[in-house]
N, C-alpha and C. Protein backbone atom coordinates (compact mmCIF):
# COMPACT_ATOMS: atom_id res chain seq x y z
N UNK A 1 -208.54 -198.74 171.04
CA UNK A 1 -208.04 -197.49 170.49
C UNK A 1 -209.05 -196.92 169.49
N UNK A 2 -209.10 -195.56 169.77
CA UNK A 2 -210.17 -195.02 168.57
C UNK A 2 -209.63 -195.02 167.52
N UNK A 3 -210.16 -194.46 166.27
CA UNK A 3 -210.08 -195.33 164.72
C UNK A 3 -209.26 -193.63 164.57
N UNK A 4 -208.49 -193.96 163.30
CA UNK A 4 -207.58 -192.49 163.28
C UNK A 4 -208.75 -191.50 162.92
N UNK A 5 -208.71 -190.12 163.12
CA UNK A 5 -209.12 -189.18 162.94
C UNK A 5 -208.82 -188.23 161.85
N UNK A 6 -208.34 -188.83 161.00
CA UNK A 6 -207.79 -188.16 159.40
C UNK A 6 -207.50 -186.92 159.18
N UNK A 7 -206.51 -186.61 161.00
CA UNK A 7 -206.06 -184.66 160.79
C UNK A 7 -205.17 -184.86 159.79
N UNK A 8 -204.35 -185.45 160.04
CA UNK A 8 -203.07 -185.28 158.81
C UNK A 8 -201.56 -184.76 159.51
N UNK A 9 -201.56 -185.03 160.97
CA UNK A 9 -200.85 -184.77 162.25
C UNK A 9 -199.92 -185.32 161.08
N UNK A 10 -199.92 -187.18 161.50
CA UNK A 10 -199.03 -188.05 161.04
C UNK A 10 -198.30 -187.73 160.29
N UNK A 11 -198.65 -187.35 158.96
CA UNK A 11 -197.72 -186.84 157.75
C UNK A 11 -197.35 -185.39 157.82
N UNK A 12 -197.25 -185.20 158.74
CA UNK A 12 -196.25 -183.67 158.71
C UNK A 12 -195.28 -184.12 159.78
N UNK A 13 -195.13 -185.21 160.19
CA UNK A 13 -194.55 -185.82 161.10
C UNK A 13 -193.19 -186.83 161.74
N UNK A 14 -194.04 -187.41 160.60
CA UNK A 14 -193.47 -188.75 160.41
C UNK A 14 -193.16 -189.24 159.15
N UNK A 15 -191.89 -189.75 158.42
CA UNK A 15 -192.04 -190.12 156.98
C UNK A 15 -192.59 -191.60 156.76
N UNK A 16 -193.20 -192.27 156.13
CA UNK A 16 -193.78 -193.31 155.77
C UNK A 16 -193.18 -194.47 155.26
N UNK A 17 -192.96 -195.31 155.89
CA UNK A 17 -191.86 -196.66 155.21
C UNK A 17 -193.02 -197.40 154.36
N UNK A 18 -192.28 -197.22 152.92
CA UNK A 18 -193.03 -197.97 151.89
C UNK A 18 -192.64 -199.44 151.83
N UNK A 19 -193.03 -200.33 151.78
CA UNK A 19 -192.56 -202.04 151.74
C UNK A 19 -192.39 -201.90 149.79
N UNK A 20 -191.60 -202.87 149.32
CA UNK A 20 -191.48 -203.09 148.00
C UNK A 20 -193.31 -203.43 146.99
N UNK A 21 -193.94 -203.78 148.08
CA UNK A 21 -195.53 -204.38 147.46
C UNK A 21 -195.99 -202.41 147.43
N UNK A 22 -195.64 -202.40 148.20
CA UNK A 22 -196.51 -200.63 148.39
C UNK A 22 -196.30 -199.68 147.29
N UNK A 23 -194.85 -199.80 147.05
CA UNK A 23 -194.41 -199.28 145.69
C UNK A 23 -195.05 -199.65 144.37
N UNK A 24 -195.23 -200.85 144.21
CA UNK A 24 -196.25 -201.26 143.00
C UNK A 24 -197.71 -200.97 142.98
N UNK A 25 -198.04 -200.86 144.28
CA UNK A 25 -200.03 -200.36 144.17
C UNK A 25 -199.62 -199.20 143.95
N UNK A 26 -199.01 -198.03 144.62
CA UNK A 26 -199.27 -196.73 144.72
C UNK A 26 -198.82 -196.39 142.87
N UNK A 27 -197.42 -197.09 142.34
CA UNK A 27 -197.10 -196.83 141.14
C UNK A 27 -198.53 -197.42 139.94
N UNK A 28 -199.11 -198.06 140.65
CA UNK A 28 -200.14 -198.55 139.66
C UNK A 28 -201.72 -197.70 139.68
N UNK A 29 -201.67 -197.29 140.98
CA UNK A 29 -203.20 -196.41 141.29
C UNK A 29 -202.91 -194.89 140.87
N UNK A 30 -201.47 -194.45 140.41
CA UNK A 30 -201.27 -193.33 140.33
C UNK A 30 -200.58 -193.46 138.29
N UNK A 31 -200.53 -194.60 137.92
CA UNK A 31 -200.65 -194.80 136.59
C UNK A 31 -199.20 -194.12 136.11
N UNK A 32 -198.79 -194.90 137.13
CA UNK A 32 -196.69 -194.49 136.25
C UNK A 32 -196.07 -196.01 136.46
N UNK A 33 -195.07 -195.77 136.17
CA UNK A 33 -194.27 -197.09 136.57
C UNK A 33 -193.87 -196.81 138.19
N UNK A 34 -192.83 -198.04 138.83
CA UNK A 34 -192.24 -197.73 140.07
C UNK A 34 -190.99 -196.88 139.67
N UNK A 35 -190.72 -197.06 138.88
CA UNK A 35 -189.03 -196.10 138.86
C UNK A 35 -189.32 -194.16 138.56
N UNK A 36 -190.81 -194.36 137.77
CA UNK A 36 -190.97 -193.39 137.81
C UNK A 36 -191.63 -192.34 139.05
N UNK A 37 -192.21 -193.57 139.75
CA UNK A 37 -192.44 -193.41 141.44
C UNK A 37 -191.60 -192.69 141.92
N UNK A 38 -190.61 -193.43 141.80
CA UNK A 38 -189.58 -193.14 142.95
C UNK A 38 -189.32 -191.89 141.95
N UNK A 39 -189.27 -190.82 140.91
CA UNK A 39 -188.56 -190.18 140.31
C UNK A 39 -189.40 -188.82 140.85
N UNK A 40 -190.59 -189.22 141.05
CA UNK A 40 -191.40 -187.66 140.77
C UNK A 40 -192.33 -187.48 142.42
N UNK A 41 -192.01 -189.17 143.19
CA UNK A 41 -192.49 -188.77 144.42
C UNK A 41 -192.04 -189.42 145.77
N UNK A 42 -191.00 -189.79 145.63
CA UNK A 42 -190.30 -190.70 146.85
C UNK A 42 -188.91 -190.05 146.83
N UNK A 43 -188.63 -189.84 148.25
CA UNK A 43 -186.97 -190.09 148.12
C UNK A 43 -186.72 -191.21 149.15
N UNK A 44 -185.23 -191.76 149.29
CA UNK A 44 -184.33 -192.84 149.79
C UNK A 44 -183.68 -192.39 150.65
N UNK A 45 -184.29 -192.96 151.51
CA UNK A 45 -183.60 -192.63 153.40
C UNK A 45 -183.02 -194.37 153.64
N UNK A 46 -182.36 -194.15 154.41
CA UNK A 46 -181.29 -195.24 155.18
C UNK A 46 -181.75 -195.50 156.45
N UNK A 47 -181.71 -196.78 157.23
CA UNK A 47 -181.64 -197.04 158.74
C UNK A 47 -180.81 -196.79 159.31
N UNK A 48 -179.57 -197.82 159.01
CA UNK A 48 -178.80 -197.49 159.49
C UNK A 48 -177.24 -198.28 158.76
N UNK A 49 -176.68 -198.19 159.25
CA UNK A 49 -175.01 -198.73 159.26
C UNK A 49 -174.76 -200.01 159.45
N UNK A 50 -174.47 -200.96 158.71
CA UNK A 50 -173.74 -201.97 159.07
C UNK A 50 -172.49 -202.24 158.80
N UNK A 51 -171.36 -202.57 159.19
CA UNK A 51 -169.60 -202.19 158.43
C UNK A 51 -170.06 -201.55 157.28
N UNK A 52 -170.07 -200.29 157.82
CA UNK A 52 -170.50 -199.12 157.00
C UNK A 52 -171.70 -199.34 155.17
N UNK A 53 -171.98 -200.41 155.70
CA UNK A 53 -173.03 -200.40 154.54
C UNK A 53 -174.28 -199.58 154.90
N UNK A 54 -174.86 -199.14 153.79
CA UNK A 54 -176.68 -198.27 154.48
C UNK A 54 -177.29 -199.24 153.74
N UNK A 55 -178.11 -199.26 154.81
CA UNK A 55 -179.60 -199.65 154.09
C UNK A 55 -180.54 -199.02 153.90
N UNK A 56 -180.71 -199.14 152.92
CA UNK A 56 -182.16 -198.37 152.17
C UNK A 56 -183.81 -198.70 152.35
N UNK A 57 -184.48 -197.57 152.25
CA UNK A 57 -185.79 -197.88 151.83
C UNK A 57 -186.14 -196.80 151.46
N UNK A 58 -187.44 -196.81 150.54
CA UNK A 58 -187.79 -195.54 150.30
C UNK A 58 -189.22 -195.05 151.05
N UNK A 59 -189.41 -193.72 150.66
CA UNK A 59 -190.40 -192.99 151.78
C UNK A 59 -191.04 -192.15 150.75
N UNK A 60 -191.96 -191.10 151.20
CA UNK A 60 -192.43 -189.68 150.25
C UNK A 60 -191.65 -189.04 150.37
N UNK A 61 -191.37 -188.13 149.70
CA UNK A 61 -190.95 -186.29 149.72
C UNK A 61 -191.89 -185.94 150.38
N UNK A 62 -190.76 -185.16 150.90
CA UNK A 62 -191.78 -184.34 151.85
C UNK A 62 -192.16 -182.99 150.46
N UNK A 63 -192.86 -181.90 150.85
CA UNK A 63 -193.10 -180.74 149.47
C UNK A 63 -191.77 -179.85 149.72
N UNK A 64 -191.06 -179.60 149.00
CA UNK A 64 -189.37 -179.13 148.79
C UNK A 64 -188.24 -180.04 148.71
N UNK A 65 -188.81 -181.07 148.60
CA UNK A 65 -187.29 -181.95 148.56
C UNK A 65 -187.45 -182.55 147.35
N UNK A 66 -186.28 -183.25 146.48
CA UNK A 66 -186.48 -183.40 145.50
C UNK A 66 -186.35 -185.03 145.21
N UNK A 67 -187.40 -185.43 144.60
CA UNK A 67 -187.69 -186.79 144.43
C UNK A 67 -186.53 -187.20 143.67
N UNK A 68 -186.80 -188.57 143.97
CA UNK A 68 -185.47 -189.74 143.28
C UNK A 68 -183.80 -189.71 144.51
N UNK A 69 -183.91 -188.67 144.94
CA UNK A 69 -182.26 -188.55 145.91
C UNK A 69 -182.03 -189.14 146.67
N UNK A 70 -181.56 -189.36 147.07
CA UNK A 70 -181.55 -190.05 148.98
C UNK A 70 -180.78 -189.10 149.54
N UNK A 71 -181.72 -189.09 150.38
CA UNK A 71 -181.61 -188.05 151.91
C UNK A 71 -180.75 -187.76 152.45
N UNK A 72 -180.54 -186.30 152.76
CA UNK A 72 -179.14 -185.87 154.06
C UNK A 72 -179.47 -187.01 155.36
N UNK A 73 -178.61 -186.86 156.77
CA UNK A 73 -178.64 -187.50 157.87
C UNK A 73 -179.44 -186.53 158.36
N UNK A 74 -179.73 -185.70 157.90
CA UNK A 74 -180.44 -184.58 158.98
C UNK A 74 -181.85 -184.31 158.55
N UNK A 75 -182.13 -185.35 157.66
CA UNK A 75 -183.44 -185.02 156.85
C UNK A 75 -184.31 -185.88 158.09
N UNK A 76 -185.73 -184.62 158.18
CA UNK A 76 -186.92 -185.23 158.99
C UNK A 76 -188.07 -184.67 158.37
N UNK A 77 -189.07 -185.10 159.02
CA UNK A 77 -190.43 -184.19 158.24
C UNK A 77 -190.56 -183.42 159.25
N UNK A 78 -190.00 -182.85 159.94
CA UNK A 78 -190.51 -181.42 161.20
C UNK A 78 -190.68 -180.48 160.34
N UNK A 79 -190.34 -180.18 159.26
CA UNK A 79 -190.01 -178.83 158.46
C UNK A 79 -191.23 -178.81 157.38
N UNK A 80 -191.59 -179.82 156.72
CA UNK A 80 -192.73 -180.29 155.88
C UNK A 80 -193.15 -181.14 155.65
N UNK A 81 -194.72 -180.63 155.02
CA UNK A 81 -195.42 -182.75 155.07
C UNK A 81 -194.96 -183.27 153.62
N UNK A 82 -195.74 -184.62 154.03
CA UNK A 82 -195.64 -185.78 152.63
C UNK A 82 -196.36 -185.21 151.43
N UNK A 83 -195.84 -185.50 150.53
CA UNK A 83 -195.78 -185.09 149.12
C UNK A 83 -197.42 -185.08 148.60
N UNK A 84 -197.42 -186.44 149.33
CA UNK A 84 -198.94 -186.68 148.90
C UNK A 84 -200.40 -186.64 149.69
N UNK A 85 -200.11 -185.25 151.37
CA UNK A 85 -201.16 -184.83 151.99
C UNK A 85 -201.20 -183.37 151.20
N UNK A 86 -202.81 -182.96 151.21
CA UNK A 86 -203.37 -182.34 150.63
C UNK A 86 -204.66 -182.23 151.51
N UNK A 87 -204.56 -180.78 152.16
CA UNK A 87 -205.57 -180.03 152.91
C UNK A 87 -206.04 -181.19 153.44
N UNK A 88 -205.10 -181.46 154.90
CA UNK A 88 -204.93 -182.46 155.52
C UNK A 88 -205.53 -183.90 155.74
N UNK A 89 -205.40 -184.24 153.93
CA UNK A 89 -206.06 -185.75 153.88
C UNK A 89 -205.03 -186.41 152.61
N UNK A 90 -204.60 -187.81 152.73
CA UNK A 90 -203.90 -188.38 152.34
C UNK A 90 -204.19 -188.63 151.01
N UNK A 91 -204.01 -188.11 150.03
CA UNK A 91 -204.47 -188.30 148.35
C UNK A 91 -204.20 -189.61 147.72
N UNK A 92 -203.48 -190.53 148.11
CA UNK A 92 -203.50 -191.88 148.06
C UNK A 92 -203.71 -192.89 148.95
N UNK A 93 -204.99 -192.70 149.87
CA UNK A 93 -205.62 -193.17 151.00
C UNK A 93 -205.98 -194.61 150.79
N UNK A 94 -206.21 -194.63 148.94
CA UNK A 94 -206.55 -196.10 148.76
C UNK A 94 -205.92 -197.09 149.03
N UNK A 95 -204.70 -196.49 148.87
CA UNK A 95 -203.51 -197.62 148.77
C UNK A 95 -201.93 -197.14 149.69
N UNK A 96 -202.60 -196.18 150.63
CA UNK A 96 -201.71 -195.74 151.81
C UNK A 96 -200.88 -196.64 151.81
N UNK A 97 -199.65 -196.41 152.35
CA UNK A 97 -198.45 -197.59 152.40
C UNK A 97 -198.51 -198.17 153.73
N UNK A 98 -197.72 -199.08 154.04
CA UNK A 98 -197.77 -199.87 155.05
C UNK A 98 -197.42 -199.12 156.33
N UNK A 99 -196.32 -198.36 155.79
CA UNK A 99 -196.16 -197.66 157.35
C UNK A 99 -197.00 -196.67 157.85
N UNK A 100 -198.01 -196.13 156.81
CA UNK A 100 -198.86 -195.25 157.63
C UNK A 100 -199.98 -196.03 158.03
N UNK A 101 -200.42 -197.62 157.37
CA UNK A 101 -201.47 -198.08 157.82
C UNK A 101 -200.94 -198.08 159.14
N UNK A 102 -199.65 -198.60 159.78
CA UNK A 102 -199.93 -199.67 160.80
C UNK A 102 -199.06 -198.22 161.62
N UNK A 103 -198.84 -196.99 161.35
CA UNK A 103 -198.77 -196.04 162.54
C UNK A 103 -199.89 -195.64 163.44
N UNK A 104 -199.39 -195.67 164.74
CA UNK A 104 -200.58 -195.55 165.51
C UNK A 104 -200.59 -194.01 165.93
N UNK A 105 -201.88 -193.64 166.35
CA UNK A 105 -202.12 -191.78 166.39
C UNK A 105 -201.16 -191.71 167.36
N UNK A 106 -200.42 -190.34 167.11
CA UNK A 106 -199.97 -189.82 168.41
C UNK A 106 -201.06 -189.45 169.06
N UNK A 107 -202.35 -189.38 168.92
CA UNK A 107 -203.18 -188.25 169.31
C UNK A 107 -204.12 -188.86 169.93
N UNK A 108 -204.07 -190.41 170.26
CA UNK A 108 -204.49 -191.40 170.76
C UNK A 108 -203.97 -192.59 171.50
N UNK A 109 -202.84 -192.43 172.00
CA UNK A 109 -201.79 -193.32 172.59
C UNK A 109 -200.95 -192.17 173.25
N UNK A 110 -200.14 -192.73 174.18
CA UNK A 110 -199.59 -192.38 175.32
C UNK A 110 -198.02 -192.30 174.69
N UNK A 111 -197.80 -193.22 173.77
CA UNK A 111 -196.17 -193.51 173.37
C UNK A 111 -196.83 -192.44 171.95
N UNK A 112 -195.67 -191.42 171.51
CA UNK A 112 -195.88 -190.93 170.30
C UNK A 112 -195.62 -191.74 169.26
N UNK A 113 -196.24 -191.50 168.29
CA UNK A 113 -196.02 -191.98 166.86
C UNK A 113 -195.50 -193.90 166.99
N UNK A 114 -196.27 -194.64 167.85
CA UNK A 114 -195.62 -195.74 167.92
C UNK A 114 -195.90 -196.03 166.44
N UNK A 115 -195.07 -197.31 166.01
CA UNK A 115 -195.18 -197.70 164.93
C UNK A 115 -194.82 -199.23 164.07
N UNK A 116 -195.51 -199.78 163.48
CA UNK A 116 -195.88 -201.29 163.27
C UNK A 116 -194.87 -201.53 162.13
N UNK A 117 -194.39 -200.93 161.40
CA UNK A 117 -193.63 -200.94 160.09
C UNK A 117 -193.03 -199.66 159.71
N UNK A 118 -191.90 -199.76 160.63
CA UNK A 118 -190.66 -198.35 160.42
C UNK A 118 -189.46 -198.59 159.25
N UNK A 119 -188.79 -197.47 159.80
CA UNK A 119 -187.47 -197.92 158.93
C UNK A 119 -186.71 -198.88 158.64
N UNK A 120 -187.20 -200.15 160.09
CA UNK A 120 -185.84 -200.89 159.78
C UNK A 120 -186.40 -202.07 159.04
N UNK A 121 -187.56 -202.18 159.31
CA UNK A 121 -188.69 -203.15 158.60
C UNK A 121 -188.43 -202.76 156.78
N UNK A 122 -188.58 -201.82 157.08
CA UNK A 122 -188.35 -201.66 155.27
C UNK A 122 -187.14 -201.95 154.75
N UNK A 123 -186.29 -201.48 155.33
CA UNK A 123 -184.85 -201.45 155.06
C UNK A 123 -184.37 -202.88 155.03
N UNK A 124 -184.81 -203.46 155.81
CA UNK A 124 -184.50 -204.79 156.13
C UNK A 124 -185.42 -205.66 154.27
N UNK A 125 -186.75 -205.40 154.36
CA UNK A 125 -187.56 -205.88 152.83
C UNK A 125 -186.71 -205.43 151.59
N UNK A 126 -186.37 -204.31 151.75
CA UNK A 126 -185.78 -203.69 150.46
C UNK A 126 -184.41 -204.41 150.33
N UNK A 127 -183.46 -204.72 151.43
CA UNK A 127 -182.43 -205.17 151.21
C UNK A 127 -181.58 -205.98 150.19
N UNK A 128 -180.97 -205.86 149.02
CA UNK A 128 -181.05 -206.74 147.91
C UNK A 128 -182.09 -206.48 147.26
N UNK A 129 -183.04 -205.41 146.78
CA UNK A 129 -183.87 -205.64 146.00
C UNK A 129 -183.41 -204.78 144.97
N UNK A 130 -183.53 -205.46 143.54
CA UNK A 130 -183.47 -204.84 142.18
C UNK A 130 -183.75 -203.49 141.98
N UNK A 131 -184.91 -203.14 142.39
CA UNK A 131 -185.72 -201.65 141.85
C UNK A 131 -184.53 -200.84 142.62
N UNK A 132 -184.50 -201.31 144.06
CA UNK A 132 -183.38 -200.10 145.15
C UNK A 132 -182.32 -199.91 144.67
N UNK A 133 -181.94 -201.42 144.18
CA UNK A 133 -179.84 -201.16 143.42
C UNK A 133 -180.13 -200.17 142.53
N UNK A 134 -180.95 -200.10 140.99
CA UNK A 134 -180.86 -200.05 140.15
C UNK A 134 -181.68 -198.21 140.79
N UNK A 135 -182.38 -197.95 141.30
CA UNK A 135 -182.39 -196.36 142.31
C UNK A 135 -181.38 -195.97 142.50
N UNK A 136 -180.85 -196.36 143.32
CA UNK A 136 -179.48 -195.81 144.18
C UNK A 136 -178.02 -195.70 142.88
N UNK A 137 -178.07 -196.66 142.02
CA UNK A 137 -177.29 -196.32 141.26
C UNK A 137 -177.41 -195.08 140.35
N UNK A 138 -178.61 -194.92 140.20
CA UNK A 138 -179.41 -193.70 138.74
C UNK A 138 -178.78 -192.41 140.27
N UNK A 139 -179.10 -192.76 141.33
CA UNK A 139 -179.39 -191.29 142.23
C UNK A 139 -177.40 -190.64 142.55
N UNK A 140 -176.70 -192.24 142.42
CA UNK A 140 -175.18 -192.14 142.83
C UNK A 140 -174.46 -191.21 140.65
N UNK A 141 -174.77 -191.86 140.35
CA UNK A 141 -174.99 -191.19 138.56
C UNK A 141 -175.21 -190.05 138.09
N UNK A 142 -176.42 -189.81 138.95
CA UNK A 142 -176.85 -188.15 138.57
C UNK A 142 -175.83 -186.85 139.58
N UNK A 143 -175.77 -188.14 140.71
CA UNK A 143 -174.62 -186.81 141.67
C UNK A 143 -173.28 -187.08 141.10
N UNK A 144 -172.93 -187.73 140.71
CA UNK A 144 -171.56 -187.44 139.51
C UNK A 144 -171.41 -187.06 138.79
N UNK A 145 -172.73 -186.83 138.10
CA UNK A 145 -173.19 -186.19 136.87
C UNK A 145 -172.79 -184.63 137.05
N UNK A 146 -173.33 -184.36 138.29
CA UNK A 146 -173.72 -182.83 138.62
C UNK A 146 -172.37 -182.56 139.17
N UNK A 147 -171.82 -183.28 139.71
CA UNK A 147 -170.15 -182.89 140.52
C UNK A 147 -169.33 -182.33 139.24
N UNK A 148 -169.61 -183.48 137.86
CA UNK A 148 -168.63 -183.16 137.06
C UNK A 148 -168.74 -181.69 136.19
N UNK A 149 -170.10 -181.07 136.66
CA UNK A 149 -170.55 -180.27 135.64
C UNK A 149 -170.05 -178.47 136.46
């Protein structure tokens, strides 16, 4: 397979499953904490359903959506890219997250957007993890916040 071609297809495309390790380089190469990560450039998408539990992981904003929330069911990136492409090159390339390392080009494979570390991979890492409870609670908080107001 040829080596990606750094259009920036992918991220207007596809949202990016961050693993819990990914969250700490990108929060550390970009000189915030992770909570503040998740506040000013990730939102929280779900896989799926289990006796109605979701599982979580988090991803980028796409540019219009608002960091820290977790996502409608109808949220995709068809409409806009990742938070963090910029004149179609990835501004945290150093420390790209796992799911965009191991996505393969649509633009070079026969299967679109196959992919090495999706949603359920994350969802499945994040499962029980501290930073996600203690997310999802601040994101369930602020929408009560705003209901009551």
């Amino acid at each position: 397979m040829k080596p990606c071609q750094k259009c920036g297809k992918c991220c207007t495309t596809h949202p990016c499953a961050l693993s819990p390790e990914d969250v700490t380089r990108i929060a550390s190469h970009l000189h915030v904490t992770s909570e503040q990560l998740f506040r000013k450039y990730l939102v929280i998408d779900y896989a799926q359903k289990l006796d109605e539990e979701k599982l979580y992981y988090p991803c980028p904003a796409r540019i219009g959506d608002k960091p820290g929330t977790v996502v409608s069911p109808n949220w995709t990136f068809s409409s806009s890219p990742c938070i963090f492409l910029a004149s179609s090159r990835c501004t945290i390339e150093e420390v790209k997250p796992k799911g965009g390392r191991t996505l393969s080009c649509s633009l070079m494979t026969l299967d679109r957007n196959q992919i090495g570390y999706g949603k359920t991979n994350a969802a499945r890492d994040w499962n029980n993890n501290h930073l996600m409870k203690k997310m999802i609670q601040a994101t369930h908080a602020a929408a009560n916040c705003n209901e009551a107001t």
